[in-house]
PDB file of N, CA and C in Angstrom:
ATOM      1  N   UNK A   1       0.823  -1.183   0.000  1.00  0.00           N
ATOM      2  CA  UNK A   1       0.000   0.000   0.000  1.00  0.00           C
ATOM      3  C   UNK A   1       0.870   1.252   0.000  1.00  0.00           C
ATOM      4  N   UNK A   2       0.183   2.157  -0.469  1.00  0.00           N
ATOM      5  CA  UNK A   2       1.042   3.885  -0.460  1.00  0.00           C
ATOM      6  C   UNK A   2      -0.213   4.677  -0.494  1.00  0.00           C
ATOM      7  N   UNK A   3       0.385   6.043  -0.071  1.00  0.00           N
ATOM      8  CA  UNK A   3      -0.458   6.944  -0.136  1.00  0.00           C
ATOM      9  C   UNK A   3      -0.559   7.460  -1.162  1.00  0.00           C
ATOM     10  N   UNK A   4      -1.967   7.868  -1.569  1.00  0.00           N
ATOM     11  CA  UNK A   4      -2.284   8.741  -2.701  1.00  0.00           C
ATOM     12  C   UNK A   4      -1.800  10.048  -3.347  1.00  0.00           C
ATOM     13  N   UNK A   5      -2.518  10.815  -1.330  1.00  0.00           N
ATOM     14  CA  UNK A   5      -2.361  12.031  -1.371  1.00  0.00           C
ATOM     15  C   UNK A   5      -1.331  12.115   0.055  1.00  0.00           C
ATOM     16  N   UNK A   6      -0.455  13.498  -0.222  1.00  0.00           N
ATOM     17  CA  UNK A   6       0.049  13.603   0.959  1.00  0.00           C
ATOM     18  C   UNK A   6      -0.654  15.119   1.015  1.00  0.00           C
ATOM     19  N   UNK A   7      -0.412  15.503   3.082  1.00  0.00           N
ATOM     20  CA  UNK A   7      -0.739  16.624   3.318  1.00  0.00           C
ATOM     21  C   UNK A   7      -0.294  17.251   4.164  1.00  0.00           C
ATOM     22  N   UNK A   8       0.216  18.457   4.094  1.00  0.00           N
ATOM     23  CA  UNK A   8       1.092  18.999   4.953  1.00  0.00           C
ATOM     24  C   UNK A   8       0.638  20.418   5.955  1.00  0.00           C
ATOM     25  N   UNK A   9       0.811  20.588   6.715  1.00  0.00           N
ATOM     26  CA  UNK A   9       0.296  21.944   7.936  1.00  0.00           C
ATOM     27  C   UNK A   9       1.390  22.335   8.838  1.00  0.00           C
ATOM     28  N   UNK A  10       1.799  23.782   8.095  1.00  0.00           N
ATOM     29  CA  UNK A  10       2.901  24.565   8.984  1.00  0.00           C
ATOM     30  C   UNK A  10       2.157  25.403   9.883  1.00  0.00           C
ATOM     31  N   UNK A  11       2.210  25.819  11.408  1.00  0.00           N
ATOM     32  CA  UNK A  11       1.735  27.223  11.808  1.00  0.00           C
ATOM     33  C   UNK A  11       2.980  27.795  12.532  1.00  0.00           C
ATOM     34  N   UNK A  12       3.523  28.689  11.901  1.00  0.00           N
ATOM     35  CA  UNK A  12       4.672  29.447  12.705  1.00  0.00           C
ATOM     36  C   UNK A  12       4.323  30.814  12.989  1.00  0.00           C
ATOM     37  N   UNK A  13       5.655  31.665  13.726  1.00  0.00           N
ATOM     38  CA  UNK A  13       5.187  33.161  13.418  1.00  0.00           C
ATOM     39  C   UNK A  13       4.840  33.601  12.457  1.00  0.00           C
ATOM     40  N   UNK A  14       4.882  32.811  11.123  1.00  0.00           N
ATOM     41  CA  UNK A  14       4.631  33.694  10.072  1.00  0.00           C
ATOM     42  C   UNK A  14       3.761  33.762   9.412  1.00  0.00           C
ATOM     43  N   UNK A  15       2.941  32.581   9.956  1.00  0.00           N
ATOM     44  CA  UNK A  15       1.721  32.172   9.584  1.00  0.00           C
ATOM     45  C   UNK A  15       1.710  30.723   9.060  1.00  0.00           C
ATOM     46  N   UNK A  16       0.198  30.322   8.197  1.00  0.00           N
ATOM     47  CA  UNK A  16       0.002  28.870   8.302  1.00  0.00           C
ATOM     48  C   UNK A  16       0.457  28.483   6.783  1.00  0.00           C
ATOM     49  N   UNK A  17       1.182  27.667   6.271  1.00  0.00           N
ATOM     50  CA  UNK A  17       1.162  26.955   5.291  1.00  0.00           C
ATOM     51  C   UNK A  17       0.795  25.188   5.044  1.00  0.00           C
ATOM     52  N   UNK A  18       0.044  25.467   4.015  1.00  0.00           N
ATOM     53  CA  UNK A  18      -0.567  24.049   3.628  1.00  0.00           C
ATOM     54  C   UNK A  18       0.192  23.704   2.537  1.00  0.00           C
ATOM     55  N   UNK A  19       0.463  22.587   1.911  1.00  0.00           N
ATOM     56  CA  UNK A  19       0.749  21.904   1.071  1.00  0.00           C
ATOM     57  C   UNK A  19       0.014  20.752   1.023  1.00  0.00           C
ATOM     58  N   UNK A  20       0.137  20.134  -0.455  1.00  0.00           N
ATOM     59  CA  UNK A  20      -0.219  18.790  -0.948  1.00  0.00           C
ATOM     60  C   UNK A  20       0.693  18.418  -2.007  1.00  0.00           C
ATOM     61  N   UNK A  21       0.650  16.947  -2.257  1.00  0.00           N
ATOM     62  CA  UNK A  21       1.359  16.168  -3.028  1.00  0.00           C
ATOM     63  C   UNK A  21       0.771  14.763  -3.034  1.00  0.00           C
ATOM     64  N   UNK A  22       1.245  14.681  -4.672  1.00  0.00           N
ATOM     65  CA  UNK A  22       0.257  13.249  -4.693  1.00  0.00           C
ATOM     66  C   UNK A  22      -1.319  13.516  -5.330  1.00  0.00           C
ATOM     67  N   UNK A  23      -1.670  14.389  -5.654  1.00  0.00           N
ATOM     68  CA  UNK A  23      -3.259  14.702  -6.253  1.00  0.00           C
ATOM     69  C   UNK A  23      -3.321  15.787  -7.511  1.00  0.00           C
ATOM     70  N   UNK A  24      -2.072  16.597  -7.953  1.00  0.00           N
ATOM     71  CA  UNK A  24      -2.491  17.631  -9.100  1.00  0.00           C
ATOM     72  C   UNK A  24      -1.349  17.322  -9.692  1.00  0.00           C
ATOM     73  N   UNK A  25      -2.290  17.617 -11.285  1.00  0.00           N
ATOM     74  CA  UNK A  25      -1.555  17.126 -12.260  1.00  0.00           C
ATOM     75  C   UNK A  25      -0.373  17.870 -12.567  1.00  0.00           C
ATOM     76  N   UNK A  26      -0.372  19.027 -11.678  1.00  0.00           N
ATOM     77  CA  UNK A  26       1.039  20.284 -12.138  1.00  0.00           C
ATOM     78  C   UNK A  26       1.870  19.786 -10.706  1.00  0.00           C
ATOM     79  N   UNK A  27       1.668  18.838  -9.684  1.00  0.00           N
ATOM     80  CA  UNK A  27       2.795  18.308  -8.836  1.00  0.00           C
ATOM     81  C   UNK A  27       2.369  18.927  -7.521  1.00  0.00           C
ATOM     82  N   UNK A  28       3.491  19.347  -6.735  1.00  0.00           N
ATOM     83  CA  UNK A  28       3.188  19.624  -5.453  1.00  0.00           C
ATOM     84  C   UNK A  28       2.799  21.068  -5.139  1.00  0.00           C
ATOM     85  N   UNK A  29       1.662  21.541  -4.358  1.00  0.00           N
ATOM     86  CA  UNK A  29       1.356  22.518  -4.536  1.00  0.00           C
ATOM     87  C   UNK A  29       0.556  23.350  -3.226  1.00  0.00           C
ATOM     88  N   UNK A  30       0.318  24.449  -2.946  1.00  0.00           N
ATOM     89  CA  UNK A  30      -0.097  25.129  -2.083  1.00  0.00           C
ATOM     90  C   UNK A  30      -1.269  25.573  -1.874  1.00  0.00           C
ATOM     91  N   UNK A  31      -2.062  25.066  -0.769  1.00  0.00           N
ATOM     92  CA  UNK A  31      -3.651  25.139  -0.646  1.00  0.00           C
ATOM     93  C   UNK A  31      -3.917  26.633  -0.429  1.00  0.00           C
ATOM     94  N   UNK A  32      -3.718  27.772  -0.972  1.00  0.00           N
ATOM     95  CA  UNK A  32      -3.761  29.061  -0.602  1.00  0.00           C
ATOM     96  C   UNK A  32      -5.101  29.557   0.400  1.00  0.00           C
ATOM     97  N   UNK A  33      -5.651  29.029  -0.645  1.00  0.00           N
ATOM     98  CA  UNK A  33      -7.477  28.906  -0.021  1.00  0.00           C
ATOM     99  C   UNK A  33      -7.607  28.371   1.830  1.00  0.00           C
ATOM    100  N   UNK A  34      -7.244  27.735   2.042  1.00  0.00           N
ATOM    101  CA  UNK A  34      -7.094  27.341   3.452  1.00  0.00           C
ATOM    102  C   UNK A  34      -5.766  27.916   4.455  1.00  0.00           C
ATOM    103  N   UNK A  35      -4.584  28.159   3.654  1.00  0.00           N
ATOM    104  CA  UNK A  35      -3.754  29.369   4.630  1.00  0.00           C
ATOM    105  C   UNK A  35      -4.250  30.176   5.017  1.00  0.00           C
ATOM    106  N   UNK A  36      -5.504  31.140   3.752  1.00  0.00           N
ATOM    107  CA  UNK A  36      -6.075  31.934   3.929  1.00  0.00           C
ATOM    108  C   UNK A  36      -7.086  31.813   5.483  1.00  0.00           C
ATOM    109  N   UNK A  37      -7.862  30.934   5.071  1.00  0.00           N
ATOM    110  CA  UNK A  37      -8.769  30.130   6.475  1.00  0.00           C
ATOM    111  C   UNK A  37      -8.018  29.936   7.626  1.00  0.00           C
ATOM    112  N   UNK A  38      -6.974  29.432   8.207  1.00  0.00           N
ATOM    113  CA  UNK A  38      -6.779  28.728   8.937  1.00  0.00           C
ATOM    114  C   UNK A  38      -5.730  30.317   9.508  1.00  0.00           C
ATOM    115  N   UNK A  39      -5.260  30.835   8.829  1.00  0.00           N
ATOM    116  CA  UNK A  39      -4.651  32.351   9.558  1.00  0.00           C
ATOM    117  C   UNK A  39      -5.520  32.476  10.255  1.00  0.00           C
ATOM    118  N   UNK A  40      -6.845  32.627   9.630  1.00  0.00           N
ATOM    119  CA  UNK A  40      -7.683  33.511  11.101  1.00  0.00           C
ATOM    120  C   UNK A  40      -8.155  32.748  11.983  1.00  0.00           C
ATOM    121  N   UNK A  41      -8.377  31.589  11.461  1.00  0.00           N
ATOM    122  CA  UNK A  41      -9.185  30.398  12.276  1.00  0.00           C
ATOM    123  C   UNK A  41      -8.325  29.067  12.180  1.00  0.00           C
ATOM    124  N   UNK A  42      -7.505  28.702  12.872  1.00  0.00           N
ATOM    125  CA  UNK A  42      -6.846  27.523  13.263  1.00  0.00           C
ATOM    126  C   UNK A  42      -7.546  26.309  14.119  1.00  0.00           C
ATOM    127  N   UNK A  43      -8.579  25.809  12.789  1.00  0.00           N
ATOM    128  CA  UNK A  43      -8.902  24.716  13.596  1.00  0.00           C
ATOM    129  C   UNK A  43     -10.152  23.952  12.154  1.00  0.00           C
ATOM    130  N   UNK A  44     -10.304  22.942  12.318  1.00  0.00           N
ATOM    131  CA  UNK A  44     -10.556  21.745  11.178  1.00  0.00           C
ATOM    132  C   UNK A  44     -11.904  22.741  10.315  1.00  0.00           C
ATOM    133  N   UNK A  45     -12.477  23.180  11.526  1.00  0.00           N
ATOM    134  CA  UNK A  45     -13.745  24.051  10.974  1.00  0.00           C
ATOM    135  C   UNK A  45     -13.570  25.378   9.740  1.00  0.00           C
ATOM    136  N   UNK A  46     -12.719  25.958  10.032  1.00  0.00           N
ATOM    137  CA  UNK A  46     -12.209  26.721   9.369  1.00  0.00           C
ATOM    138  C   UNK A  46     -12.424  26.287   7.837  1.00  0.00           C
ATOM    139  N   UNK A  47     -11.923  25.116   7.667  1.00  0.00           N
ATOM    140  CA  UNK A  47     -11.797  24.659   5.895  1.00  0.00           C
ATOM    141  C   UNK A  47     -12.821  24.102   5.992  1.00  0.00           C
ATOM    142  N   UNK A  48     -14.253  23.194   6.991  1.00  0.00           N
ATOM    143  CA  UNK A  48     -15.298  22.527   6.322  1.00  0.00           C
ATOM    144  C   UNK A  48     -15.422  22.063   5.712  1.00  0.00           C
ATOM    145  N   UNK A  49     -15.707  21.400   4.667  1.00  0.00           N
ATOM    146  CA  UNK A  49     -16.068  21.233   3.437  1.00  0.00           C
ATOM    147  C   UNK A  49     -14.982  21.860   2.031  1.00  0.00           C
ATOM    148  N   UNK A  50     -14.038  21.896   1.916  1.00  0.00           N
ATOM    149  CA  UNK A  50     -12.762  22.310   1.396  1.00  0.00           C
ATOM    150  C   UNK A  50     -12.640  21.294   1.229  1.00  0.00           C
ATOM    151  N   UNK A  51     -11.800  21.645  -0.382  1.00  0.00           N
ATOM    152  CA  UNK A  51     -11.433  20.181  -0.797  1.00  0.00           C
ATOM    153  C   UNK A  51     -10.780  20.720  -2.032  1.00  0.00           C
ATOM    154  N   UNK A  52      -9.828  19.717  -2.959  1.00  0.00           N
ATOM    155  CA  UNK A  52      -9.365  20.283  -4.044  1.00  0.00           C
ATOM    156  C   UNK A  52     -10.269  20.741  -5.571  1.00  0.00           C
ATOM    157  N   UNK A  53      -9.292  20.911  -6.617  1.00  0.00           N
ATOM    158  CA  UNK A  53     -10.062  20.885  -7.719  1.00  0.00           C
ATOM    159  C   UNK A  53      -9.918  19.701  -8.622  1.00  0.00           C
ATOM    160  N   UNK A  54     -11.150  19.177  -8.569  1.00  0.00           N
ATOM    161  CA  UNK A  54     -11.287  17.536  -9.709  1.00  0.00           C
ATOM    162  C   UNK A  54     -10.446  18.089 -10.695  1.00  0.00           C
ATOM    163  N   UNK A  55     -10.656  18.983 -11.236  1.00  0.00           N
ATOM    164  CA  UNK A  55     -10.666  19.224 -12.993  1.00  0.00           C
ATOM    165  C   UNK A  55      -9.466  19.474 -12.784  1.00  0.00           C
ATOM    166  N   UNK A  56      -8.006  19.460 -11.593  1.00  0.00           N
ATOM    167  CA  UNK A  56      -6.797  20.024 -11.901  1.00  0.00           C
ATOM    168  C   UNK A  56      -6.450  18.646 -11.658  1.00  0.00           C
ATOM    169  N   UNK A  57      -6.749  17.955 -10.868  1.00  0.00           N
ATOM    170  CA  UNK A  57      -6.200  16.165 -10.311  1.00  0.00           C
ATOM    171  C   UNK A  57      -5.812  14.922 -10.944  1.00  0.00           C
ATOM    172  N   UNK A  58      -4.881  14.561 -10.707  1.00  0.00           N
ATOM    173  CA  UNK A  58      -4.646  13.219 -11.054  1.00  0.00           C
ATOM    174  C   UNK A  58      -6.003  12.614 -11.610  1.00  0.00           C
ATOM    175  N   UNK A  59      -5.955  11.673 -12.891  1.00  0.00           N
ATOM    176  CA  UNK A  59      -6.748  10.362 -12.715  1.00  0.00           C
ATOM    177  C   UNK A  59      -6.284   9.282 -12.748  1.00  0.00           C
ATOM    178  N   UNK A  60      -6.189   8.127 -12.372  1.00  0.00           N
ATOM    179  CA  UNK A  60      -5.432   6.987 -12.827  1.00  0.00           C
ATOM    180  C   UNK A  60      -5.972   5.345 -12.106  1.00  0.00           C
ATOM    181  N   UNK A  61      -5.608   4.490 -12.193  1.00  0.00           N
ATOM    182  CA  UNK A  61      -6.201   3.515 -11.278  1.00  0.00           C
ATOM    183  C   UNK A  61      -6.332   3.137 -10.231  1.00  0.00           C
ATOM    184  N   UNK A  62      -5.679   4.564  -9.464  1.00  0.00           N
ATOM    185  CA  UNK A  62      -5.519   4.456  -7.938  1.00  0.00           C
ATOM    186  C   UNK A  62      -6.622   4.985  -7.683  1.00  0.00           C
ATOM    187  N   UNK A  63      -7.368   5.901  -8.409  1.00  0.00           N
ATOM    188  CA  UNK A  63      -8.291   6.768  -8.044  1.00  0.00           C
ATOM    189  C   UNK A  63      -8.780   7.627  -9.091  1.00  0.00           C
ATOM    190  N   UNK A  64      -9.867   8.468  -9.096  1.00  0.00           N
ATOM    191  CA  UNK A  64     -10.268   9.574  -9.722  1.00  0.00           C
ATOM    192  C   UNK A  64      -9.990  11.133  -8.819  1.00  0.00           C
ATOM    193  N   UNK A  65      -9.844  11.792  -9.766  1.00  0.00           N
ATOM    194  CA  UNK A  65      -9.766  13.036  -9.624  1.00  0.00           C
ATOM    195  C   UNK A  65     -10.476  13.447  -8.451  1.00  0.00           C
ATOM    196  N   UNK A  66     -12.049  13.227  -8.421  1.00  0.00           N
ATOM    197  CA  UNK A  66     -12.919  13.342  -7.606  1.00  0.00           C
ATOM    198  C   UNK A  66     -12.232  12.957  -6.500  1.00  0.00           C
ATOM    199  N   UNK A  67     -12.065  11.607  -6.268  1.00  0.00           N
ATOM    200  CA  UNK A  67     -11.806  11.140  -5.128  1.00  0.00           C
ATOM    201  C   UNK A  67     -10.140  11.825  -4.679  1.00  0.00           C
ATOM    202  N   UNK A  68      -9.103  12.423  -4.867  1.00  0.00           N
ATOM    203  CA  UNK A  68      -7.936  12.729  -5.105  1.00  0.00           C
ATOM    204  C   UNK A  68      -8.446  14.339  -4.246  1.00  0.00           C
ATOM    205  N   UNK A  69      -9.165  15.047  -5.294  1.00  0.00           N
ATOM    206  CA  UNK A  69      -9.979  16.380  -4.480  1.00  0.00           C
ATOM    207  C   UNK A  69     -10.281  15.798  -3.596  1.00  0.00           C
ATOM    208  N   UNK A  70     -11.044  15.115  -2.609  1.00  0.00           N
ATOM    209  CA  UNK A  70     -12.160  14.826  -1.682  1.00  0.00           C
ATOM    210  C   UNK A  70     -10.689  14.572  -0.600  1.00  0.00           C
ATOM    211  N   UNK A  71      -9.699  13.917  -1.060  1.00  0.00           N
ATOM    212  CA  UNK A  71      -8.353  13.640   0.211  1.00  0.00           C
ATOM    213  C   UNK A  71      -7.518  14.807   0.399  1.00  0.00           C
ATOM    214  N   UNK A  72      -7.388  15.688  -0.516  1.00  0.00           N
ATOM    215  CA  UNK A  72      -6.745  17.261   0.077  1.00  0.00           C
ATOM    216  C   UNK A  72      -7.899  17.504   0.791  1.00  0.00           C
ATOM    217  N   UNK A  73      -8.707  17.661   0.909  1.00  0.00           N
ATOM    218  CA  UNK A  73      -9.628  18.012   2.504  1.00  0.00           C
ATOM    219  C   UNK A  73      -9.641  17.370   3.314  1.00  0.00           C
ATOM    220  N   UNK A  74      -9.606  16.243   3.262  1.00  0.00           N
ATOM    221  CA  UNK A  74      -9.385  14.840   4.667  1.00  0.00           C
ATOM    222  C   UNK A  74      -8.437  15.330   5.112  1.00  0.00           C
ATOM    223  N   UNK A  75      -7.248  14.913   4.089  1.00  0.00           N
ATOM    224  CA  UNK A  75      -5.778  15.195   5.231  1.00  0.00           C
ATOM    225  C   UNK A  75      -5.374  16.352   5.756  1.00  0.00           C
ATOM    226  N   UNK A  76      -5.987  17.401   4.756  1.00  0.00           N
ATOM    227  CA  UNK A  76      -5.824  18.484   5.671  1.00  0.00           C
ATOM    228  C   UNK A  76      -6.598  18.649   7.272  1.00  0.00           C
ATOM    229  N   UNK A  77      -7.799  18.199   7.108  1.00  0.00           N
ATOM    230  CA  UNK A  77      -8.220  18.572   8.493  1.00  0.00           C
ATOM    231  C   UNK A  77      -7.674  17.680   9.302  1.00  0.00           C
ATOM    232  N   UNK A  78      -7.463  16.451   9.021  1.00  0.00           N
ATOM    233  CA  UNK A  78      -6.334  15.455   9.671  1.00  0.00           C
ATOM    234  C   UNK A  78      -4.860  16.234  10.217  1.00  0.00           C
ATOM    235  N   UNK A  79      -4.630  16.581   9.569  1.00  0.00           N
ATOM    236  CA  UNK A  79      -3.410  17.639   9.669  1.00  0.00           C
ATOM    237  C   UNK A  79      -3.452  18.471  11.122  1.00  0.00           C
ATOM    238  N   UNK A  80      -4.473  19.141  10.547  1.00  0.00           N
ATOM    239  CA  UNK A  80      -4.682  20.201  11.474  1.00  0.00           C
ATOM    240  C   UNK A  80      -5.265  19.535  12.559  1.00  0.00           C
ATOM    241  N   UNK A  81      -5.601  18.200  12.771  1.00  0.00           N
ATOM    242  CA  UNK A  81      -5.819  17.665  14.286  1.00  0.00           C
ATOM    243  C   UNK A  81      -5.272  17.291  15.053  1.00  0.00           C
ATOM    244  N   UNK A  82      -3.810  17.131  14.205  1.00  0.00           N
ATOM    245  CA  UNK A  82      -2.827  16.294  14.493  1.00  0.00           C
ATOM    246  C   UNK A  82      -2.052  17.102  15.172  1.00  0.00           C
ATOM    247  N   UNK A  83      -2.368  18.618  15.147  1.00  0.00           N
ATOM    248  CA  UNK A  83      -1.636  19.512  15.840  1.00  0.00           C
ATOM    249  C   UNK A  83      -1.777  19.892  16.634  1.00  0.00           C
ATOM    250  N   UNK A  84      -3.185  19.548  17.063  1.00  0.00           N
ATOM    251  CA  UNK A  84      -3.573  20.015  18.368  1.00  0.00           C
ATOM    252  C   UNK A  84      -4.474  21.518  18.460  1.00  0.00           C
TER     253      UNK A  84
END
């Protein structure tokens, strides 16, 4: 087994950075949309329902696009639980 998607959650002084890897077809990349969120609001709620874009995602036999979007929102809020 391997992971699909990976997901990543910085919060420093300088603020929050997200990343992903493993789900867009242009490679590893930066959830701007949820740095944005999670600056003001640091916590799973913040992103809700957040998730990537199908139409930019991987397809292949591991998965669909759909499903590829739907795990940049899992792991992110995973992420961000993981932090406490």
């Amino acid at each position: 087994r391997f992971a699909l998607v990976g997901g990543f959650v910085a919060k420093t002084a300088d603020g929050v950075r997200v990343a992903v890897t493993g789900a867009s077809n242009n490679g590893v990349y930066r959830l701007s949309e949820a740095e944005t969120a999670l600056n003001g609001d640091f916590s799973e709620g913040a992103i809700a329902g957040m998730s990537g874009n199908a139409d930019d995602m991987i397809t292949d036999l591991h998965g669909t696009g759909a499903y590829r979007a739907h795990l940049v929102g899992v792991l992110t809020r995973r992420a961000i639980a993981a932090c406490g």
